[in-house]
C-alpha atoms as a PDB file:
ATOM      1  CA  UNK A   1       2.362 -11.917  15.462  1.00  0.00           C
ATOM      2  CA  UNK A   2       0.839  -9.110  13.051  1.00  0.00           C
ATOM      3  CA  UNK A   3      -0.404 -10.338   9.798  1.00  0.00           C
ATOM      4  CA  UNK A   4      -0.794  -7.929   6.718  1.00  0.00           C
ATOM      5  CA  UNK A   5      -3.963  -8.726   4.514  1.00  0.00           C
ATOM      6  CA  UNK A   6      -3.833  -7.106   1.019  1.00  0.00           C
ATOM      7  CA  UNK A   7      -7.468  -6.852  -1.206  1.00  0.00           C
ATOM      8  CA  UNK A   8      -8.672  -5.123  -3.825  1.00  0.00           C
ATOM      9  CA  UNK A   9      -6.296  -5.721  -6.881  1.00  0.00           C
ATOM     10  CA  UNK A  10      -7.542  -7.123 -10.438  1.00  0.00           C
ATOM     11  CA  UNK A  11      -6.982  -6.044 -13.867  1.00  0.00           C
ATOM     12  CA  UNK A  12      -8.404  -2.560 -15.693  1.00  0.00           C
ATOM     13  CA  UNK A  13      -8.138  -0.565 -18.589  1.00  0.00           C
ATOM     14  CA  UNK A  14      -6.145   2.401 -18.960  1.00  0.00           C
ATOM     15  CA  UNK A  15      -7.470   5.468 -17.601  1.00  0.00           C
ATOM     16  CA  UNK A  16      -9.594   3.190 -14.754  1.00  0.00           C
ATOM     17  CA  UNK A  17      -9.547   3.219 -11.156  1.00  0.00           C
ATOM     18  CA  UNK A  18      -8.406   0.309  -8.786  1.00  0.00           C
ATOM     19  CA  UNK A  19      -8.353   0.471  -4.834  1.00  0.00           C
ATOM     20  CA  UNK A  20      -6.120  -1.514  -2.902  1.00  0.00           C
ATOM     21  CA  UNK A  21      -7.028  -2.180   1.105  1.00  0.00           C
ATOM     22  CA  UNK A  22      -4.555  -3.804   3.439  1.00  0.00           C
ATOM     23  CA  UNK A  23      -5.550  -5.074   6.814  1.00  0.00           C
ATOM     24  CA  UNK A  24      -3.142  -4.828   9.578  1.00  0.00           C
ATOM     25  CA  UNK A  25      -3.922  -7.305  12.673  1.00  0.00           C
ATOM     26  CA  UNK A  26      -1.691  -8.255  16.046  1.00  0.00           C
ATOM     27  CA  UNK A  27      -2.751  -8.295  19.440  1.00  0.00           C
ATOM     28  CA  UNK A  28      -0.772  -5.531  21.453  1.00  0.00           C
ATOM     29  CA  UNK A  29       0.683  -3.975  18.642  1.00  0.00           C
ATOM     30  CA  UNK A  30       0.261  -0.268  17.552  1.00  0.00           C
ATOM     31  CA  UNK A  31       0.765   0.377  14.028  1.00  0.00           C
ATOM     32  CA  UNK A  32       3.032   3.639  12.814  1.00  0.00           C
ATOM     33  CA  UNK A  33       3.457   4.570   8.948  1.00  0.00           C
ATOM     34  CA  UNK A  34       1.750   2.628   6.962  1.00  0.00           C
ATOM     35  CA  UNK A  35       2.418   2.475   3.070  1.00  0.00           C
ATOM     36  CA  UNK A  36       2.299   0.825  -0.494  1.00  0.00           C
ATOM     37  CA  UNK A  37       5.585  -0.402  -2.384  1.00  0.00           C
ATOM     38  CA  UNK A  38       5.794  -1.943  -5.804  1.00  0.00           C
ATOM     39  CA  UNK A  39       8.002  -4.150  -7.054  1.00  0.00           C
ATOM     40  CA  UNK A  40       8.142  -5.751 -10.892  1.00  0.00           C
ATOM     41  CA  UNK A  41      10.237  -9.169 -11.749  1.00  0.00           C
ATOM     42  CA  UNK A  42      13.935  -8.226 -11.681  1.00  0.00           C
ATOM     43  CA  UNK A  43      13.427  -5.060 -10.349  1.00  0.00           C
ATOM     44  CA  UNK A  44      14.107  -3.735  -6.857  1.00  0.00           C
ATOM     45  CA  UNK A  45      11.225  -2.969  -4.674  1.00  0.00           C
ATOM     46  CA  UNK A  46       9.908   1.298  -4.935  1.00  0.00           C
ATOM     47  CA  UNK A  47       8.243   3.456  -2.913  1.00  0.00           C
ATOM     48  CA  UNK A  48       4.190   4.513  -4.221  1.00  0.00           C
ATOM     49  CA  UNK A  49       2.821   6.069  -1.267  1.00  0.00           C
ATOM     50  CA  UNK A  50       3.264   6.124   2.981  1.00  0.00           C
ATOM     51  CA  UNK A  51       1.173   8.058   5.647  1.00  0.00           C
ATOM     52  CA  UNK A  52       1.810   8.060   9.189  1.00  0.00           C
ATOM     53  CA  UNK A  53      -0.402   7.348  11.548  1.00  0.00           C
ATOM     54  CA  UNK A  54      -1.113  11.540  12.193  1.00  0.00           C
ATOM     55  CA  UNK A  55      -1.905  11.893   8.364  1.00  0.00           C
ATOM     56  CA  UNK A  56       1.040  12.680   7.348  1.00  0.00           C
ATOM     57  CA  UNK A  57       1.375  11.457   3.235  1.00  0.00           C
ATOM     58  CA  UNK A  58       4.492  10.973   0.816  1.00  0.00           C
ATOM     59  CA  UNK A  59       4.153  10.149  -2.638  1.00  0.00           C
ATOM     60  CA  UNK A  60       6.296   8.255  -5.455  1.00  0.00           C
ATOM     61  CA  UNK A  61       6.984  11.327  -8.286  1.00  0.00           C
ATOM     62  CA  UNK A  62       5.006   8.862 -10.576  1.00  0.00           C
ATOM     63  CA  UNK A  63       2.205   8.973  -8.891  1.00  0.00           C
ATOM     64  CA  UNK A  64       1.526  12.589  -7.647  1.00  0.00           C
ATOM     65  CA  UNK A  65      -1.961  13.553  -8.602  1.00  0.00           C
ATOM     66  CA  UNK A  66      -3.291  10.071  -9.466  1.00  0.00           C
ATOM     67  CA  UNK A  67      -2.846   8.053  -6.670  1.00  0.00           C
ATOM     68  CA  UNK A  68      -4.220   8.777  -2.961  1.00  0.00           C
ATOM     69  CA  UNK A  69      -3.171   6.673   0.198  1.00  0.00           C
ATOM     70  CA  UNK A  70      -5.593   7.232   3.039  1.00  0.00           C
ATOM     71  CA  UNK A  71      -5.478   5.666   5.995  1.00  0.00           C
ATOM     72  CA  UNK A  72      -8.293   4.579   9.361  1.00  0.00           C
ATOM     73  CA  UNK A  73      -6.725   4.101  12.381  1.00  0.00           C
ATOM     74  CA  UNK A  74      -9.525   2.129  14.257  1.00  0.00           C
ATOM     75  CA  UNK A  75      -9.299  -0.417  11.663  1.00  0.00           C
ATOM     76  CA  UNK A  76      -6.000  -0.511  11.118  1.00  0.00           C
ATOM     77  CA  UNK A  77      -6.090  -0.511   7.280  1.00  0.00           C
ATOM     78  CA  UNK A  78      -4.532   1.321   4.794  1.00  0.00           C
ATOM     79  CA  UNK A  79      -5.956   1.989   1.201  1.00  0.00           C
ATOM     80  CA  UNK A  80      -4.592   3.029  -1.803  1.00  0.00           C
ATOM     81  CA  UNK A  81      -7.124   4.695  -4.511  1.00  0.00           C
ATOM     82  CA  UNK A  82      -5.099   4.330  -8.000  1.00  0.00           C
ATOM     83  CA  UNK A  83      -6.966   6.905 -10.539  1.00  0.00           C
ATOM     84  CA  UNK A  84      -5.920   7.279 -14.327  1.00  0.00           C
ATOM     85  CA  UNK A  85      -4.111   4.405 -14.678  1.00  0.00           C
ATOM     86  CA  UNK A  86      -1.110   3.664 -17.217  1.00  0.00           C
ATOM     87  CA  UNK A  87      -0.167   0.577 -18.691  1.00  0.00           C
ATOM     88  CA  UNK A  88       3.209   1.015 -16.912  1.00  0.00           C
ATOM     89  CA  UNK A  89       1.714   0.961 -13.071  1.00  0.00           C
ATOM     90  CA  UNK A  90       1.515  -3.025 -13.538  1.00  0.00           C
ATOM     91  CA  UNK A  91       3.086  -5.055 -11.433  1.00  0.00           C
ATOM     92  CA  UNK A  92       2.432  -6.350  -7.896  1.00  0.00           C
ATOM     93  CA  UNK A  93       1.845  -3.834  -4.821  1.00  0.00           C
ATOM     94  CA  UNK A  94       3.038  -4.544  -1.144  1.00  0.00           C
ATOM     95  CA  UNK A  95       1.704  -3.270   1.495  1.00  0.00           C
ATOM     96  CA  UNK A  96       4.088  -2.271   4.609  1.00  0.00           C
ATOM     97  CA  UNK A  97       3.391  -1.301   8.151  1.00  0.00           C
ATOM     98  CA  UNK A  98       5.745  -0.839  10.939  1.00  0.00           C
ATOM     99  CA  UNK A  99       4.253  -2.268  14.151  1.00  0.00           C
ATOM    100  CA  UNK A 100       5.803  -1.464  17.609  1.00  0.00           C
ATOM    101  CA  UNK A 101       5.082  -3.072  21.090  1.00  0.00           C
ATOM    102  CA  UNK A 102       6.406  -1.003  24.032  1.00  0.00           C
ATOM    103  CA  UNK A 103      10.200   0.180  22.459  1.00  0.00           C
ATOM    104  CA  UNK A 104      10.288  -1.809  19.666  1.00  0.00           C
ATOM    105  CA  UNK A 105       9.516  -1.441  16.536  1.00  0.00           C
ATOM    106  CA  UNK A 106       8.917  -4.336  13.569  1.00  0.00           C
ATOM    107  CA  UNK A 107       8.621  -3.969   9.602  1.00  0.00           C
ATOM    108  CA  UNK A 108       5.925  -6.060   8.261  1.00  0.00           C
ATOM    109  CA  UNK A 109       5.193  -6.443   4.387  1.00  0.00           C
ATOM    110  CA  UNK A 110       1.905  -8.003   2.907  1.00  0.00           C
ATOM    111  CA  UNK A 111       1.712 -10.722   0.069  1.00  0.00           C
ATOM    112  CA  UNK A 112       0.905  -8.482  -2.655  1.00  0.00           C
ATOM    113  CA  UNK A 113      -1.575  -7.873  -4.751  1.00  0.00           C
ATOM    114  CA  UNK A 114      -1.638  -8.231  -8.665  1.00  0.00           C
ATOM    115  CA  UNK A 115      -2.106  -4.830 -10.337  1.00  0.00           C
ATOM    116  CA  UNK A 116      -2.806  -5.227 -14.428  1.00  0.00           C
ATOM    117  CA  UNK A 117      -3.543  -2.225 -16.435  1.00  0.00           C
ATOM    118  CA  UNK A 118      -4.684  -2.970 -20.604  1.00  0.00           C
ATOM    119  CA  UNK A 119      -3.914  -0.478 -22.854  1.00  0.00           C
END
């Protein structure tokens, strides 16, 4: 079974910097792209940031420039570095992995992680 372990949210000011880590464990599992979603109360779940597991990044058009995903393979984790951030980036973040075992291939999604930016 693969489990997704999210860390690192909290509550800043505007203009701060949060980093968000999300552990990826399951015995005999590789793990593919790896990314960051966010989803408010009400709202449908969006896109921030993926990378695949060559490097390979995409990025939300409201994030470009502020946020970076990075990723290390021999840990399995993804992070998320959040830079200059606006009142309007809080909500909860989900991480998201897709894990594969031989020919198939699973979706996995973390438990979130509370982002709160002050003004």
């Amino acid at each position: 079974q693969v489990q997704l372990v999210e860390s690192g949210g909290g509550l800043v000011q505007a203009g701060g910097s949060l980093t968000l880590s999300c552990a990826a464990s399951g015995g005999g599992f590789s793990f593919n792209t790896m990314g960051w979603y966010r989803q408010t109360a009400g709202m449908q779940r969006e896109l921030v940031a993926t990378i695949t597991s060559g490097g390979r990044t995409n990025y939300a058009d409201r994030v470009k420039g502020r946020f970076t995903i990075s990723r290390d393979n021999a840990k399995n984790t993804v992070y998320l570095l959040m830079n200059s951030l606006k009142p309007e980036d809080t909500t909860v973040y989900f991480c998201n992995a897709e894990a594969q075992r031989g020919p198939y291939r699973y979706l996995y999604w973390g438990q979130g992680a509370q982002v709160t930016v002050s003004s």
